[in-house]
Protein backbone atom coordinates (compact mmCIF):
# COMPACT_ATOMS: atom_id res chain seq x y z
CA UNK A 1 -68.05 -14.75 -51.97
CA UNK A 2 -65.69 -16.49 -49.36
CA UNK A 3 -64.30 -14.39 -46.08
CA UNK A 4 -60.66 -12.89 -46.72
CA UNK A 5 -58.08 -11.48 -44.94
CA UNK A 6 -56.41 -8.35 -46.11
CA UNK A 7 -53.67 -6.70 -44.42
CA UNK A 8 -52.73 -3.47 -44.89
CA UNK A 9 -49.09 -2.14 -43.49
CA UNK A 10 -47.27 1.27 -43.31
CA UNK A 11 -43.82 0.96 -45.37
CA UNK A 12 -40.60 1.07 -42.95
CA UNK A 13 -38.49 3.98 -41.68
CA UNK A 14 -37.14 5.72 -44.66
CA UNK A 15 -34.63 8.33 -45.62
CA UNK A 16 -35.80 12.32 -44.68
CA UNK A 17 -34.66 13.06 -48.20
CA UNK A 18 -33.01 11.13 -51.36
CA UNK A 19 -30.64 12.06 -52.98
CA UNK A 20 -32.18 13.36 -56.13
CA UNK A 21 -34.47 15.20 -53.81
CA UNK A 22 -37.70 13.19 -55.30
CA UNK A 23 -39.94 11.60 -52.21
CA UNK A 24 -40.51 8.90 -54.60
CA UNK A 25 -37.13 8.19 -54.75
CA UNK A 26 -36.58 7.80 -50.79
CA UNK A 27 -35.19 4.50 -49.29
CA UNK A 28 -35.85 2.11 -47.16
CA UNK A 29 -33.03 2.48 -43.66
CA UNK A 30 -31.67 -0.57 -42.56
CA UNK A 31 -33.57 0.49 -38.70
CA UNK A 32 -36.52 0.10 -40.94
CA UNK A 33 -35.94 -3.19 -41.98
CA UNK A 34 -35.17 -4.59 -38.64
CA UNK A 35 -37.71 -2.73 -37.18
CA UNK A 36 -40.32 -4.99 -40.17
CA UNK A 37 -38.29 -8.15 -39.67
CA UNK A 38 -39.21 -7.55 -35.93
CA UNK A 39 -43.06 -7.24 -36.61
CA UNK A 40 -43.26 -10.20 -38.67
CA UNK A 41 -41.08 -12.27 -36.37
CA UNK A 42 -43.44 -11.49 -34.01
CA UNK A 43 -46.91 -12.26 -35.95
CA UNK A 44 -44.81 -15.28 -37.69
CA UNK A 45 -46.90 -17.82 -34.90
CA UNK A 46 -50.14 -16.93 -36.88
CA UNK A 47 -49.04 -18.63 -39.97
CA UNK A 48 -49.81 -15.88 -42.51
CA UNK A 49 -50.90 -17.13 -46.03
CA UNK A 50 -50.92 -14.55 -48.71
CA UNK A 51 -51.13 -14.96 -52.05
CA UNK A 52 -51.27 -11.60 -52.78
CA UNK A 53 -48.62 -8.99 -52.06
CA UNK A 54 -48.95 -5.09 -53.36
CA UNK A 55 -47.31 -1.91 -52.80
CA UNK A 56 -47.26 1.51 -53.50
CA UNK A 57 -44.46 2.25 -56.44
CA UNK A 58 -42.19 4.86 -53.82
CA UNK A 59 -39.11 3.00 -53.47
CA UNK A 60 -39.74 2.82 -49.44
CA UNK A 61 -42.45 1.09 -49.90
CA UNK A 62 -41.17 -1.68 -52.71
CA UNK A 63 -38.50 -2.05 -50.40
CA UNK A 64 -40.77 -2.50 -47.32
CA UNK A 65 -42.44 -5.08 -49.96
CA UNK A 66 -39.08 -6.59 -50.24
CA UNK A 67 -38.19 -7.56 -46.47
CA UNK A 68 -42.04 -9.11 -46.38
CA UNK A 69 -41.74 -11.12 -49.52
CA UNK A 70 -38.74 -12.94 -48.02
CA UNK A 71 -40.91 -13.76 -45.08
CA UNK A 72 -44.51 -14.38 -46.40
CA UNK A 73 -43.57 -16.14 -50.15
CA UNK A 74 -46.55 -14.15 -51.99
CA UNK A 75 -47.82 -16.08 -55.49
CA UNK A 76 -48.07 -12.58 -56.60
CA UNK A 77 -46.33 -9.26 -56.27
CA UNK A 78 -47.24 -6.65 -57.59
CA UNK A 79 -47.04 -2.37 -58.08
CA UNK A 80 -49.97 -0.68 -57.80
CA UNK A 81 -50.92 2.77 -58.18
CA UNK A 82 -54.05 2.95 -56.35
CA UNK A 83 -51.93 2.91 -53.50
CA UNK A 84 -49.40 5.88 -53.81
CA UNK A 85 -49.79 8.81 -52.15
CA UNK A 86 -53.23 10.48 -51.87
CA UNK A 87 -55.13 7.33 -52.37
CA UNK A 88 -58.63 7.01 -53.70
CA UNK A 89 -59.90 4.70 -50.91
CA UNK A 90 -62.82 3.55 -53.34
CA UNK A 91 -60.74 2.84 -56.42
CA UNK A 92 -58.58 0.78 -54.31
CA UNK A 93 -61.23 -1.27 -53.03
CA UNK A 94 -62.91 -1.60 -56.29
CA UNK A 95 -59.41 -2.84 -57.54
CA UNK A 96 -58.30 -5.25 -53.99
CA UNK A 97 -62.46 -7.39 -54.81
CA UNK A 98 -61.59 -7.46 -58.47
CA UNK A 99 -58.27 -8.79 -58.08
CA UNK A 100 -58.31 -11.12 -55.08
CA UNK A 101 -61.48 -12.36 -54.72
CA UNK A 102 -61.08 -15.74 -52.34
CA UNK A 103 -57.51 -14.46 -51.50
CA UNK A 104 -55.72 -13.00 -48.37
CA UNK A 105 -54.30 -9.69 -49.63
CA UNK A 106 -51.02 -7.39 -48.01
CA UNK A 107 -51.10 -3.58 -49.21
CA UNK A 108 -47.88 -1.88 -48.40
CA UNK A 109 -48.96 1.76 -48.21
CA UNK A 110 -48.17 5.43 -46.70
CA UNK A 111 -49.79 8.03 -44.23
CA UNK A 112 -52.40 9.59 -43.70
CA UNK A 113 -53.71 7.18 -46.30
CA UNK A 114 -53.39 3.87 -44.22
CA UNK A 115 -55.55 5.10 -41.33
CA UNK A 116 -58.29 6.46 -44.10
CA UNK A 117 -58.18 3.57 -45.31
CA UNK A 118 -58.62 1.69 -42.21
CA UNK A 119 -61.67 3.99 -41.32
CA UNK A 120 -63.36 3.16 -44.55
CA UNK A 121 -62.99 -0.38 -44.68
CA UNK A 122 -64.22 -0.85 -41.04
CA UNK A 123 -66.08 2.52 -40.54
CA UNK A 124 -67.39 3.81 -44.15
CA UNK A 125 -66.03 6.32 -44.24
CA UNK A 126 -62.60 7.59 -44.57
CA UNK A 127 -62.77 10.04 -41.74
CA UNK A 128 -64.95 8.18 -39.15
CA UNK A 129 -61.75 7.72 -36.93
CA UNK A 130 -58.00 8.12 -36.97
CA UNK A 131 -55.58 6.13 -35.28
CA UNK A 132 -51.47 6.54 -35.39
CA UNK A 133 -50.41 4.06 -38.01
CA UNK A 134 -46.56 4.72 -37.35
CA UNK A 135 -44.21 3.87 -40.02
CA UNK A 136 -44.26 -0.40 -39.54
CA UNK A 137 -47.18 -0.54 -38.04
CA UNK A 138 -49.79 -3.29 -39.47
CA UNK A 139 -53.67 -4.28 -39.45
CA UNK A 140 -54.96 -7.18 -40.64
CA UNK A 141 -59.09 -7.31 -41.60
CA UNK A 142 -61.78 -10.33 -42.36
CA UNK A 143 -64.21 -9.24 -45.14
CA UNK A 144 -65.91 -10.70 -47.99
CA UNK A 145 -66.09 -7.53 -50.26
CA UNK A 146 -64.54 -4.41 -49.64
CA UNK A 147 -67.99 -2.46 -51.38
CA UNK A 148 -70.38 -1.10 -49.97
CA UNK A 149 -67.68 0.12 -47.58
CA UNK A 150 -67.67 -0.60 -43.86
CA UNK A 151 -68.15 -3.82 -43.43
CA UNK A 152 -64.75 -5.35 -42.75
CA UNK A 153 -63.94 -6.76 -39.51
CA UNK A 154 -60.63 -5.69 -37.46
CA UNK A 155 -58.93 -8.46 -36.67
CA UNK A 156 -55.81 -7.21 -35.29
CA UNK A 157 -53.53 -3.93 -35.58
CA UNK A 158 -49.53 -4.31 -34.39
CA UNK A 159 -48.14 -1.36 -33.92
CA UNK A 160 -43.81 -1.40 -35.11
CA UNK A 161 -42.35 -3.57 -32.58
């Protein structure tokens, strides 16, 4: 198996509360989307390739999606479940090897799940450490598989610029 990268980012400032009062239904602010247009201008020198580009199905984070697909140019976009709120850190690894295999993968996610996450991929386990993954923030690992967890390699984590 060939050596990916997979970056995984917290979606953008959002709205406190939507108007129809469902946190799935919350927006993305415009601060938010400067505040991701920043980042990437930022991290644009490293000439980011990905050919996959997920996100959670909360509006914040298809919109977060949004802003990065007019930057990056995915092949594929796509809504996943695995990572919505409360994620199953092992389901969504199982799912990230069977569906990119050879590819360099973004994840648009939420907290506390995108420092679990984090821990597992580079730690094991989900609680081995916990770092503040603000809203923007964004890590970017080297791995061949995902499984066993802990094996990934941290190759750099931006916090929102």
């Amino acid at each position: 198996m060939t050596e990916r990268r997979i970056y995984l980012m917290r979606h953008g400032l959002a709205e406190d509360i939507a108007p129809s009062r469902r946190d799935a239904d919350r927006r993305l602010l415009e601060e938010g989307r400067r505040r991701i247009e920043r980042t990437f201008a930022a991290i644009k020198r490293l000439d980011l390739q990905v050919d996959l580009l997920a996100s959670s199905p909360r509006l914040r984070c298809i919109e977060t999606a949004d802003v990065l697909a007019q930057s990056i140019r995915p092949q594929r976009r796509e809504i996943w479940p695995e990572l919505d709120c409360g994620v199953d850190e092992i389901a969504l690894a199982a799912r990230i090897d069977a569906e990119s295999a050879g590819t360099s993968v973004m994840l648009v996610g939420h907290q506390p799940d995108c420092s679990a996450i984090l821990s597992g991929w580079l730690c094991g386990r989900a609680d081995a450490f916990s770092i503040k993954f603000r809203k923007g923030a964004i890590a970017c690992v080297r791995v061949e598989s995902l499984l066993p967890a802990g094996r990934a390699t941290l190759e750099f984590f931006l916090p929102p610029l």
